[in-house]
Protein backbone atom coordinates (compact mmCIF):
# COMPACT_ATOMS: atom_id res chain seq x y z
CA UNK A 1 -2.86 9.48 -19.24
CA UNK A 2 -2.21 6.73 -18.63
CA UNK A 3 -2.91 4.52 -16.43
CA UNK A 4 -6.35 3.24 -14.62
CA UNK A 5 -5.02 -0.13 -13.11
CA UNK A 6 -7.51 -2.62 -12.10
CA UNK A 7 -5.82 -5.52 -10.17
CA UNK A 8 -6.96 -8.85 -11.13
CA UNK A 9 -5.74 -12.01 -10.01
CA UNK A 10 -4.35 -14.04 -12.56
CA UNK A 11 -4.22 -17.89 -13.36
CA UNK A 12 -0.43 -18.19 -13.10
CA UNK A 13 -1.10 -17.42 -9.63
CA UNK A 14 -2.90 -20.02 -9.01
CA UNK A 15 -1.18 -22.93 -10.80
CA UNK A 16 1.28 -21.54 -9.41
CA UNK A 17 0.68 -22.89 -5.63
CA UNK A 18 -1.60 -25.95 -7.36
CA UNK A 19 -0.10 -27.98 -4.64
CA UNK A 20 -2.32 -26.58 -1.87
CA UNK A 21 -5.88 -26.82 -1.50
CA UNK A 22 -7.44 -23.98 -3.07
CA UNK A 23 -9.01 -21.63 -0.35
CA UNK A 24 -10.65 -18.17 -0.10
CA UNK A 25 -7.89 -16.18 -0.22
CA UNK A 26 -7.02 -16.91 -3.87
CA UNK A 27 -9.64 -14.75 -4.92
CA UNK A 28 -7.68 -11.57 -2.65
CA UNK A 29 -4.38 -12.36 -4.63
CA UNK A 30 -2.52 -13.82 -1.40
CA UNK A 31 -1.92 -17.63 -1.64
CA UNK A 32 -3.25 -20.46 0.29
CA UNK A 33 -1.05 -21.15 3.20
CA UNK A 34 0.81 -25.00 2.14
CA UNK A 35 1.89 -25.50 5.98
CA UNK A 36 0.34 -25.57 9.39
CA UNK A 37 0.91 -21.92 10.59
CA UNK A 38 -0.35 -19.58 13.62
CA UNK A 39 -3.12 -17.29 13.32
CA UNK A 40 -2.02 -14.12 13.04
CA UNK A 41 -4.88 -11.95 12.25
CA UNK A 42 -8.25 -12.34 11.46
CA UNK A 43 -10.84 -10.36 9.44
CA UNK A 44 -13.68 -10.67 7.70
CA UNK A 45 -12.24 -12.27 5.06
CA UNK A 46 -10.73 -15.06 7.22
CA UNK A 47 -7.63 -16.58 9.16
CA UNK A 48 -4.36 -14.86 7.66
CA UNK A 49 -1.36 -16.92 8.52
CA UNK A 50 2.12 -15.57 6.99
CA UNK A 51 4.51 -18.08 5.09
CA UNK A 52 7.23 -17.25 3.44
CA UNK A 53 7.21 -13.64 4.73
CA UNK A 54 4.06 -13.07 2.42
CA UNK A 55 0.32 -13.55 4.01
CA UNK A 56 -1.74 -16.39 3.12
CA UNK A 57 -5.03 -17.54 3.90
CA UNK A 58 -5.71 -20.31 6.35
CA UNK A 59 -7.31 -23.43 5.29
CA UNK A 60 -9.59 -24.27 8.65
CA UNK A 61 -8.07 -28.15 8.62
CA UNK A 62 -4.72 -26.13 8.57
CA UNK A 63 -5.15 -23.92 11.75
CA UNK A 64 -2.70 -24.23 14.64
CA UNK A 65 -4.67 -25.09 17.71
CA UNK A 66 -6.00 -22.95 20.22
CA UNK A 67 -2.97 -24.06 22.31
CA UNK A 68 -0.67 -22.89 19.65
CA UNK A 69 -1.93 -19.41 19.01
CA UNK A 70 -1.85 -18.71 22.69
CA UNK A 71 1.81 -19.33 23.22
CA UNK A 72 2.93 -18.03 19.62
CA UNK A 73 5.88 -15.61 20.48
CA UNK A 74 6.28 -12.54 21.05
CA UNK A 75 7.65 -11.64 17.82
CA UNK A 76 4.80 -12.68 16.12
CA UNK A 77 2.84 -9.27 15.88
CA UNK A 78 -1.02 -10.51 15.38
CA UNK A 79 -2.90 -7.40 14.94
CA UNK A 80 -1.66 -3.93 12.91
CA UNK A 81 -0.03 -2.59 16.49
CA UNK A 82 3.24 -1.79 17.43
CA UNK A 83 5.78 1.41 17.46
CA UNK A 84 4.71 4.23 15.49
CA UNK A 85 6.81 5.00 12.84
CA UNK A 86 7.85 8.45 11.91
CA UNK A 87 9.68 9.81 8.65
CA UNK A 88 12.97 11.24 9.02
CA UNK A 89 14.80 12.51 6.52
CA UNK A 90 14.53 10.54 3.13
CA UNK A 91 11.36 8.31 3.51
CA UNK A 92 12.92 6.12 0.84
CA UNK A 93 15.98 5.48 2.45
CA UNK A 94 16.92 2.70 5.20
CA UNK A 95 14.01 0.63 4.06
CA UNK A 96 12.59 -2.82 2.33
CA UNK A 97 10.51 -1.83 -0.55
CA UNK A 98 7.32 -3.90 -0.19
CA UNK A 99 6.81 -6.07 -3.54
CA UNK A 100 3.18 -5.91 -4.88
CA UNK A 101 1.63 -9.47 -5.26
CA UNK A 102 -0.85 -8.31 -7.98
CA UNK A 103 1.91 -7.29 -10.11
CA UNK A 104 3.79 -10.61 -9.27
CA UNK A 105 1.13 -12.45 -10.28
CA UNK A 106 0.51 -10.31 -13.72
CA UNK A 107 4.76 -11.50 -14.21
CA UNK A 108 3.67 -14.89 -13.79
CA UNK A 109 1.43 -15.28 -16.91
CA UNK A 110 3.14 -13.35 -18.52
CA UNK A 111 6.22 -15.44 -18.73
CA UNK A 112 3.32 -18.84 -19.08
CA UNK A 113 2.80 -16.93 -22.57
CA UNK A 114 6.62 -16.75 -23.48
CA UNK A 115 8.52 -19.14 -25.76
CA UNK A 116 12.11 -17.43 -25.70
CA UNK A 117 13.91 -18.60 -22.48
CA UNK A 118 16.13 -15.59 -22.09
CA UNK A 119 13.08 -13.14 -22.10
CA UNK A 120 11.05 -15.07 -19.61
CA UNK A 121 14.44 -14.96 -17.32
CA UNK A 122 14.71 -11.29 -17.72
CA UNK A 123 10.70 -11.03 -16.83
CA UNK A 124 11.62 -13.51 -13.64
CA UNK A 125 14.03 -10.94 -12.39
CA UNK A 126 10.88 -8.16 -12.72
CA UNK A 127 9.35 -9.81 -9.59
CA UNK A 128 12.36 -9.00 -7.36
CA UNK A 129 11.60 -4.86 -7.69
CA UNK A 130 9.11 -2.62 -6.15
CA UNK A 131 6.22 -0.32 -7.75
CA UNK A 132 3.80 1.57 -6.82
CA UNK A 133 0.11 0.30 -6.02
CA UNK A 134 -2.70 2.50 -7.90
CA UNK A 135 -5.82 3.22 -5.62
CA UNK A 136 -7.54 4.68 -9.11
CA UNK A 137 -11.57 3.65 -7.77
CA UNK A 138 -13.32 3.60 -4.67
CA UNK A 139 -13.44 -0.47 -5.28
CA UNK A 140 -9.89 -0.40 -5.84
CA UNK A 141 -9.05 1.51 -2.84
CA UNK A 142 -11.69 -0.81 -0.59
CA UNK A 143 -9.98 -4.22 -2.12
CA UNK A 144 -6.15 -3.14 -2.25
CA UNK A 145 -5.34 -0.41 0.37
CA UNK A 146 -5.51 -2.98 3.86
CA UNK A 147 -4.70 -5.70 1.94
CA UNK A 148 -1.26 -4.37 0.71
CA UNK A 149 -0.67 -2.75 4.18
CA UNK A 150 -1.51 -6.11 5.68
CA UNK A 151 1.04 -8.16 3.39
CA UNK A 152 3.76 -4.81 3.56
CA UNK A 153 3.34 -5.56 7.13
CA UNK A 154 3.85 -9.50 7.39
CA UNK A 155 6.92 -8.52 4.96
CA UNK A 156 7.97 -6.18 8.33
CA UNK A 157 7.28 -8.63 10.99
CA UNK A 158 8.96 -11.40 8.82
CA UNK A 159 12.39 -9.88 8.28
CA UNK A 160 12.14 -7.35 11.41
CA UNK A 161 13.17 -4.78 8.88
CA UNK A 162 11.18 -1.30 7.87
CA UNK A 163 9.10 -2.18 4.99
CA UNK A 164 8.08 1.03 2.33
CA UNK A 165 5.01 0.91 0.50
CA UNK A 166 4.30 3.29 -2.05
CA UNK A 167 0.48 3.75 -3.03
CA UNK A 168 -0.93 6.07 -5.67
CA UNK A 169 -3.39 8.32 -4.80
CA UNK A 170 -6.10 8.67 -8.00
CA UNK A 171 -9.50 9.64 -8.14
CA UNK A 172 -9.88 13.24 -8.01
CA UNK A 173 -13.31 14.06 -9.67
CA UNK A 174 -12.95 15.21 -13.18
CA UNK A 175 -9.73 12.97 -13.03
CA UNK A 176 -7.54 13.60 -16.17
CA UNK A 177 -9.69 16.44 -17.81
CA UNK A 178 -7.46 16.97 -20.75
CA UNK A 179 -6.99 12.98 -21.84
CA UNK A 180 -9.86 10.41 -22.48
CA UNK A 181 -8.50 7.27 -22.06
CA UNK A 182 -8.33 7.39 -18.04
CA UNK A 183 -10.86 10.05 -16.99
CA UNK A 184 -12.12 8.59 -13.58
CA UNK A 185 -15.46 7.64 -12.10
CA UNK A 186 -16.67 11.03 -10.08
CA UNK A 187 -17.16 14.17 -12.19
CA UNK A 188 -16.97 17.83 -11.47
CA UNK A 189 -19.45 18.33 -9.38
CA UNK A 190 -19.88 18.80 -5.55
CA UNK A 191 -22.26 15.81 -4.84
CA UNK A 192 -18.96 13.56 -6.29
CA UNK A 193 -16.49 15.98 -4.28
CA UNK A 194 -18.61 14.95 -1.05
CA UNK A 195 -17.70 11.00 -2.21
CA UNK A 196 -14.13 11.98 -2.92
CA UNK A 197 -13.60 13.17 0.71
CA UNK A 198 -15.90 10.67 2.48
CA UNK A 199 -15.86 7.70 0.75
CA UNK A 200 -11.99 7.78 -0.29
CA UNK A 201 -9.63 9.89 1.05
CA UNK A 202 -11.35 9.15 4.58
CA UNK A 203 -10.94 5.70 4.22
CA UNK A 204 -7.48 6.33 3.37
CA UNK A 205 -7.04 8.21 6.34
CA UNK A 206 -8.22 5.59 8.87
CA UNK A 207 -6.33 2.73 7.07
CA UNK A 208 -3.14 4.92 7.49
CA UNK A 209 -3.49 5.42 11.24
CA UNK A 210 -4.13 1.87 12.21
CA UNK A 211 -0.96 0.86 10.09
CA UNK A 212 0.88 2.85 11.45
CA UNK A 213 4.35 1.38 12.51
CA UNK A 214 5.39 0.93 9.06
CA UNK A 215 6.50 3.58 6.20
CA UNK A 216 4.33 4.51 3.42
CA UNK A 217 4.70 7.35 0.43
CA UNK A 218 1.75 8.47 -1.66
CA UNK A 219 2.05 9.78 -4.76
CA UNK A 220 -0.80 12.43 -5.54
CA UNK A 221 -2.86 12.57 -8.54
CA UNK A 222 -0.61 12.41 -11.46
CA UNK A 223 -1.85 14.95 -13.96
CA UNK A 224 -4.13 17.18 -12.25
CA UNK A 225 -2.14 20.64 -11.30
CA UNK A 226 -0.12 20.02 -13.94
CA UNK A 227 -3.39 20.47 -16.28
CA UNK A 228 -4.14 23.26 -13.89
CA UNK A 229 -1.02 25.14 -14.80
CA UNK A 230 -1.45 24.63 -18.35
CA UNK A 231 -4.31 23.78 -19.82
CA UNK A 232 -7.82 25.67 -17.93
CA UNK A 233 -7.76 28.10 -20.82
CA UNK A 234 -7.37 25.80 -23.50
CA UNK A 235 -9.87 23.02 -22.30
CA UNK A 236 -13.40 23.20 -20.40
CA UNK A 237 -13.10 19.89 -18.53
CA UNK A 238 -10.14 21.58 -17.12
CA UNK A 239 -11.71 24.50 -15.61
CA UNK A 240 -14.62 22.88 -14.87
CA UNK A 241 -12.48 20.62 -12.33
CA UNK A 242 -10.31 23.56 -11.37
CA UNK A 243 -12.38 24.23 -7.94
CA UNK A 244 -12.68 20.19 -7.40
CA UNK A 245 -8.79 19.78 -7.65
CA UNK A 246 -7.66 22.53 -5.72
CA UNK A 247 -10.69 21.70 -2.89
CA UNK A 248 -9.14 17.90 -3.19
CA UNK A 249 -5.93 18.51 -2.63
CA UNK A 250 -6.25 20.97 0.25
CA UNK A 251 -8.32 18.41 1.98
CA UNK A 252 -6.15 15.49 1.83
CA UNK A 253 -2.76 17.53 2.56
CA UNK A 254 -4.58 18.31 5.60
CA UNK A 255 -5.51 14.71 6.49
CA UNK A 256 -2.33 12.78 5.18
CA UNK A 257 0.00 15.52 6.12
CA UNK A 258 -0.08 15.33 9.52
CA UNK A 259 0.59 11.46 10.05
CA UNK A 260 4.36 11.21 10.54
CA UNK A 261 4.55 7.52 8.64
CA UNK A 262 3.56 8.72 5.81
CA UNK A 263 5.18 10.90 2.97
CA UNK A 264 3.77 12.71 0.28
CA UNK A 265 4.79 13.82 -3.35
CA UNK A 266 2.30 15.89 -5.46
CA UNK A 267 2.52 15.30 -9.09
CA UNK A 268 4.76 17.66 -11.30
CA UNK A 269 4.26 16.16 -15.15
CA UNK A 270 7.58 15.83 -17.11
CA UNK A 271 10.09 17.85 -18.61
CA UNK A 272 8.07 18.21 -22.04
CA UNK A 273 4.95 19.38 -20.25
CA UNK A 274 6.13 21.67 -17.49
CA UNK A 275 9.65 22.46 -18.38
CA UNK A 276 9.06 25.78 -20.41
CA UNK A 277 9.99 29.40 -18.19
CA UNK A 278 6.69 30.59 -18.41
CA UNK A 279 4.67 27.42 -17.51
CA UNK A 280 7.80 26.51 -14.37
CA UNK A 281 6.84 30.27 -12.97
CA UNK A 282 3.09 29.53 -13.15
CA UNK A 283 3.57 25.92 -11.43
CA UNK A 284 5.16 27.73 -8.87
CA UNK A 285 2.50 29.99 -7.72
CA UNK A 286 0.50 27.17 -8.24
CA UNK A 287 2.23 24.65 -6.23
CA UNK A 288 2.65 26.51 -3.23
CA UNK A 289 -0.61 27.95 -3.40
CA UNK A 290 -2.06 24.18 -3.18
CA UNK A 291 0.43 23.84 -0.17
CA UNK A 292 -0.63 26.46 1.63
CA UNK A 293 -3.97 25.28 1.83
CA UNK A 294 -3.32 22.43 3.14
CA UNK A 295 -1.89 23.11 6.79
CA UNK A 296 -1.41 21.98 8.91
CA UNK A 297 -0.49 19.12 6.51
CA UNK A 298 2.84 19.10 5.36
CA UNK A 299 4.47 17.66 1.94
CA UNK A 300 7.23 15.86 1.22
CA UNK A 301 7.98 17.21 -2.34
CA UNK A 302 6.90 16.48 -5.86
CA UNK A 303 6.83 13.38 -7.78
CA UNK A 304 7.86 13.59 -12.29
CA UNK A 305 7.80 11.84 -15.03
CA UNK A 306 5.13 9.11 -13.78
CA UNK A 307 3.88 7.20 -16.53
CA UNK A 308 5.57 9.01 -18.99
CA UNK A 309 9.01 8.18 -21.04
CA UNK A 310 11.30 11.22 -20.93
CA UNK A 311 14.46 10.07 -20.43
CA UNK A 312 16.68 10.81 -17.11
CA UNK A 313 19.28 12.05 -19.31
CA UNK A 314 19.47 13.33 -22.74
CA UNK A 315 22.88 14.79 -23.76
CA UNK A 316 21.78 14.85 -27.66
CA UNK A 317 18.93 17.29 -26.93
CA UNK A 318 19.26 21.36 -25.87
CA UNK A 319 17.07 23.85 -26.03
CA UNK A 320 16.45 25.18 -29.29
CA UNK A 321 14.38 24.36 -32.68
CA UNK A 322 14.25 20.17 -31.67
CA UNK A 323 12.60 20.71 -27.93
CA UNK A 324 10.55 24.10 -28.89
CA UNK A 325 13.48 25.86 -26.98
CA UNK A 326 12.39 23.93 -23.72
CA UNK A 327 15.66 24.44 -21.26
CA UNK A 328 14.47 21.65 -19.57
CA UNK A 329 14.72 18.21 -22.23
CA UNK A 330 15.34 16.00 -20.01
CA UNK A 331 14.37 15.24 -16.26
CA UNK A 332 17.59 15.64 -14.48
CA UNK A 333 17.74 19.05 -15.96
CA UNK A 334 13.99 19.83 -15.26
CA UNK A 335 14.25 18.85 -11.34
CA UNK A 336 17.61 20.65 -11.34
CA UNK A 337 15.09 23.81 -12.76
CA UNK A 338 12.59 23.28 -10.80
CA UNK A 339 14.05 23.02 -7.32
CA UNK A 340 15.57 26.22 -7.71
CA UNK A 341 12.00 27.67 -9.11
CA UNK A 342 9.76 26.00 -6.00
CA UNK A 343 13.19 26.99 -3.58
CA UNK A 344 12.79 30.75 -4.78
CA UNK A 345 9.13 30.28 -4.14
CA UNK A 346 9.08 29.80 -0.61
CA UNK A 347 8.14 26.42 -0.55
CA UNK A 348 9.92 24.84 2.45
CA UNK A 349 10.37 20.93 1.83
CA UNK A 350 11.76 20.96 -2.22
CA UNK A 351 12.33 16.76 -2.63
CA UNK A 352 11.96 14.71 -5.69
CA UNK A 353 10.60 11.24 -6.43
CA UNK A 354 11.17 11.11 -10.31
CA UNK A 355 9.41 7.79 -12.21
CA UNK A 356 12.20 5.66 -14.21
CA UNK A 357 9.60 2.88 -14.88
CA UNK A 358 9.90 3.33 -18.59
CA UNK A 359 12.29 5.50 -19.62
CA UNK A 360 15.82 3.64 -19.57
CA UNK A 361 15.69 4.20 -23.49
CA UNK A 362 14.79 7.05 -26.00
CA UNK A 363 11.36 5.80 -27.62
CA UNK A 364 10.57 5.80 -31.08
CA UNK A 365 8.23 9.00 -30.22
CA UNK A 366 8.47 12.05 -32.66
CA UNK A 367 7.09 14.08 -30.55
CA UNK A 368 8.05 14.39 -26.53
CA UNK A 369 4.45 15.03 -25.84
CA UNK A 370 3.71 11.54 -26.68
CA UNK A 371 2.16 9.75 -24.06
CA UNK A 372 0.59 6.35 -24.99
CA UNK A 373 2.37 2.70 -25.50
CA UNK A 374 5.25 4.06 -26.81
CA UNK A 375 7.34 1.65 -28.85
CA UNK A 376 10.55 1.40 -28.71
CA UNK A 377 10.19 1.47 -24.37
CA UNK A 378 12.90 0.27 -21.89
CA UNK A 379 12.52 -0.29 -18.27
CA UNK A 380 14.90 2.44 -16.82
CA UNK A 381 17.45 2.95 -13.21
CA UNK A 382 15.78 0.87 -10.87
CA UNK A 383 13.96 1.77 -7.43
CA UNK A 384 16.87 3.21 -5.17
CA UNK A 385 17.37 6.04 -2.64
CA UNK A 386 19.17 8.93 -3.06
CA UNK A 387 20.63 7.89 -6.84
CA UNK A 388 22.39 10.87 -7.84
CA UNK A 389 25.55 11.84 -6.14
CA UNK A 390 25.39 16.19 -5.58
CA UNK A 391 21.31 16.14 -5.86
CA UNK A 392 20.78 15.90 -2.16
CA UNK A 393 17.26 16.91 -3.03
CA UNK A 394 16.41 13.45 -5.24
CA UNK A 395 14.69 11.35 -2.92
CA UNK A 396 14.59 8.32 -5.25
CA UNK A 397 14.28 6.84 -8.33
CA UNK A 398 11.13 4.77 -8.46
CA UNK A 399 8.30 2.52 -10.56
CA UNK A 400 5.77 4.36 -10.16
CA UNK A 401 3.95 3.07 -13.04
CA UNK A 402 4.26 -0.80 -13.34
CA UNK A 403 5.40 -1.98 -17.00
CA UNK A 404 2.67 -3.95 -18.93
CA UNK A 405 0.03 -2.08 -17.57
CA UNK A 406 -1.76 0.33 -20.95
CA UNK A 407 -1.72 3.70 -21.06
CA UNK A 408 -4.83 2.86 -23.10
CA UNK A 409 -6.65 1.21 -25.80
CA UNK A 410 -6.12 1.62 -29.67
CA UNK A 411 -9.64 0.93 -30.45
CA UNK A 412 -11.11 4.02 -31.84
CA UNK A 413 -15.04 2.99 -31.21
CA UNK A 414 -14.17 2.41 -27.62
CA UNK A 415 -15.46 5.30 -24.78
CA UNK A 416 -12.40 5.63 -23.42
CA UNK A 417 -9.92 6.35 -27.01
CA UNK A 418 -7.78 8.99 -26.76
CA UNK A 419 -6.31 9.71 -30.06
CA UNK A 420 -2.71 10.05 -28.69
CA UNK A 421 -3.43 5.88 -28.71
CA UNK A 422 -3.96 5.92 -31.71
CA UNK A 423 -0.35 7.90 -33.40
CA UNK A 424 2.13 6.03 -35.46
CA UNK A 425 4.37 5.46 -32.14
CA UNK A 426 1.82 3.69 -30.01
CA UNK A 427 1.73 0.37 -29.95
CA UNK A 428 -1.50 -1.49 -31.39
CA UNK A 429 -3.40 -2.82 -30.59
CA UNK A 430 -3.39 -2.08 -27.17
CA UNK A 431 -6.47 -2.73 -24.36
CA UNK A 432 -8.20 -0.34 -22.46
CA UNK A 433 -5.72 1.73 -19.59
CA UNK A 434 -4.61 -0.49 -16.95
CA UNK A 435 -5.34 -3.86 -18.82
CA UNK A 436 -2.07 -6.07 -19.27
CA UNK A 437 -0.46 -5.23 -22.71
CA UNK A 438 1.85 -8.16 -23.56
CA UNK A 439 3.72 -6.66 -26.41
CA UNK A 440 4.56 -3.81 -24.60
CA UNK A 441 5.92 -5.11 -21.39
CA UNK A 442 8.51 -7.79 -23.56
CA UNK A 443 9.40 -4.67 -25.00
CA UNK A 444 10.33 -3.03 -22.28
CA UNK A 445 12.23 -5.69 -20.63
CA UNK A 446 14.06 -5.95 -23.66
CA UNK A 447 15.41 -2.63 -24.16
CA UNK A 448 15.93 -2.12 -20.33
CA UNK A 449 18.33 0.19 -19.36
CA UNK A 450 20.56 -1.25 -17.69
CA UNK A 451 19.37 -4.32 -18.58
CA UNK A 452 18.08 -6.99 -16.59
């Protein structure tokens, strides 16, 4: 699957604030502060001022004096302190959603490349919505965790509202183990499984506590006890992982669990992958196996249909000859299924994040197992609480996976091609998984659903 997002900063970001001097933070994604602002914290990085309820760095001929930063209110948190936060009820609900500058910035050129008016002012709108932030490396997670805390936190300070930041938590070793075009960077093996706890979900963990007045949700490893439930017989790299996934995911429920800002979702696939009797019984022993073994930790619920297409809805499909007699062909019907199969399992907290990134409109895709670039896509509901009147148990619609971003490339001599790329529904050519694909985010913005 699907996605392995490497944040870049992009020139429309920068000619975008032209009229300030260029300074270090430009090369972090955060703009150079235009105005003469207060300190508010410092790092090794530099002066961060905020501006515009968004940090930016601090040109030194811009710095308020020393007199200034001593008498800056109150209000004016300076360091990552204040009231912890703690998750009640719906962690989507009641709160800003924090709007990821990287993505922002991705917008920007892509509109720069856009001749059609009325499709760059449907892309201008995509900067006003929330999605997730993929921690998919140990570089990623070192450049983007604090730094997206830090600006979800000047958001907080800024409009003295609750500001929810979603993250995505991606790097198991032996990541993906039936796809090729985003396997990840450790393998199977114990020496990597050392790094996965030490060198990332550690991290993690002490980033979380010190930010810890402000909401956050992470989504866990999309694809990985799904392919435990399904596919350890059928492929090698899957049960050669099968120790490092369950091992992984006991450790971190235990460390993430027990912080009370933060909320977690483990991974479910999508209605075409998990959706059949036999493979919903098996994700249930499964499921709350994994659980288990994390206590004290405690999760949230379960988090569908990221980076994938099936549609919320589908009243034209049922189960029979069309859907391989899945009773579950669409994902309102599969979380309907599934709460009632994880209820009857004993698992105590049965919530729902489902993805609606890319799945406002049926695909071209002749097969629902199809995974990559789909043409045909359309941006789908947007991020919202509790969107479904009588499905208490829905936390939220969400972008998990931002549009534009590959699933991966087309190019067959590359490493990383996974032949799903290259079927006659995926778009070509496309670049490598989480490089920006043009095409396929103009597509998706115009077939959104509702549009933009």
């Amino acid at each position: 699957m699907k996605a392995s997002f490497v944040f870049t900063v992009v020139s429309a970001l920068i000619a975008k604030i032209a009229s300030a001097d260029s300074c270090w933070s430009q090369d972090l994604g955060y703009p150079c502060c235009q105005s003469t602002v207060d300190v508010r914290y410092t790092d090794k990085d530099g002066l961060w001022g905020v501006e515009n309820g968004n940090w930016c760095g601090i040109i030194n001929s811009q710095a308020a004096n020393d007199q200034n930063q001593e008498n800056q209110d109150d209000t004016t948190v300076a360091a990552p302190s204040g009231t912890q936060f703690v998750h009640s009820g719906n962690p989507f609900a009641g709160h800003e959603f924090f709007i990821n500058p990287y993505y922002t910035a991705e917008v920007d050129a892509a509109i720069a490349q856009m001749s059609n008016s009325e499709l760059a002012a449907k892309a201008e709108k995509m900067k006003e919505y929330s999605n997730a932030i993929w921690l998919d490396s140990l570089k990623n997670m070192n450049d983007w965790l604090e730094k997206n805390l830090k600006g979800a936190l000047a958001q907080q300070t800024s409009s003295g509202k609750t500001v929810l930041t979603v993250f995505v938590v991606y790097d198991l070793p032996g990541r993906d183990c039936h796809a090729l075009a985003s396997n990840g960077e450790l393998l199977a093996n114990e020496s990597d499984m050392e790094r996965y706890k030490s060198e990332y979900i550690d991290i993690i963990e002490g980033h979380l506590k010190t930010y810890n007045s402000q909401p956050v949700v992470l989504i866990i490893e999309p694809d990985s006890l799904a392919n435990m439930v399904t596919n350890i017989e059928s492929t090698p790299a899957c049960a050669d992982s099968q120790k490092y996934y369950f091992d992984g995911h006991a450790y971190l429920i235990q460390k993430f669990g027990v912080l009370k800002h933060v909320a977690m979702y483990l991974d479910i696939g999508h209605a075409f992958w998990l959706g059949w009797d036999d493979n919903r019984e098996k994700a249930s022993k499964v499921y709350s196996e994994v659980i288990a073994s994390g206590a004290p930790g405690e999760v949230r619920g379960f988090a569908d249909n990221v980076a994938n297409y099936t549609p919320w809805e589908d009243p034209s499909l049922s189960r029979g000859p069309d859907t391989e007699w899945n009773p579950c062909p669409d994902e309102k019907r599969y979380l309907e299924a599934m709460y009632q199969d994880f209820t009857a399992a004993g698992i105590k907290s049965v919530y729902f994040v489902s993805d609606t990134s890319r799945n406002g409109k049926k695909t071209d895709r002749k097969h629902p197992g199809e995974w990559c670039n789909q043409t045909g896509v359309g941006i789908g509901a947007r991020p919202q609480a509790s969107p479904i009147s009588g499905m208490e148990y829905l936390d939220a619609f969400y972008w998990v996976k931002p549009l534009g971003e590959s699933d991966g490339t087309s190019d067959e001599s590359a490493e990383r091609y996974d032949g799903y790329c290259g079927h006659e529904t995926a778009m070509k050519p496309a670049p490598e998984a989480g490089q920006w694909f043009q095409a396929h985010f103009e597509e998706g913005i115009k077939n959104a659903n509702p549009p933009l």
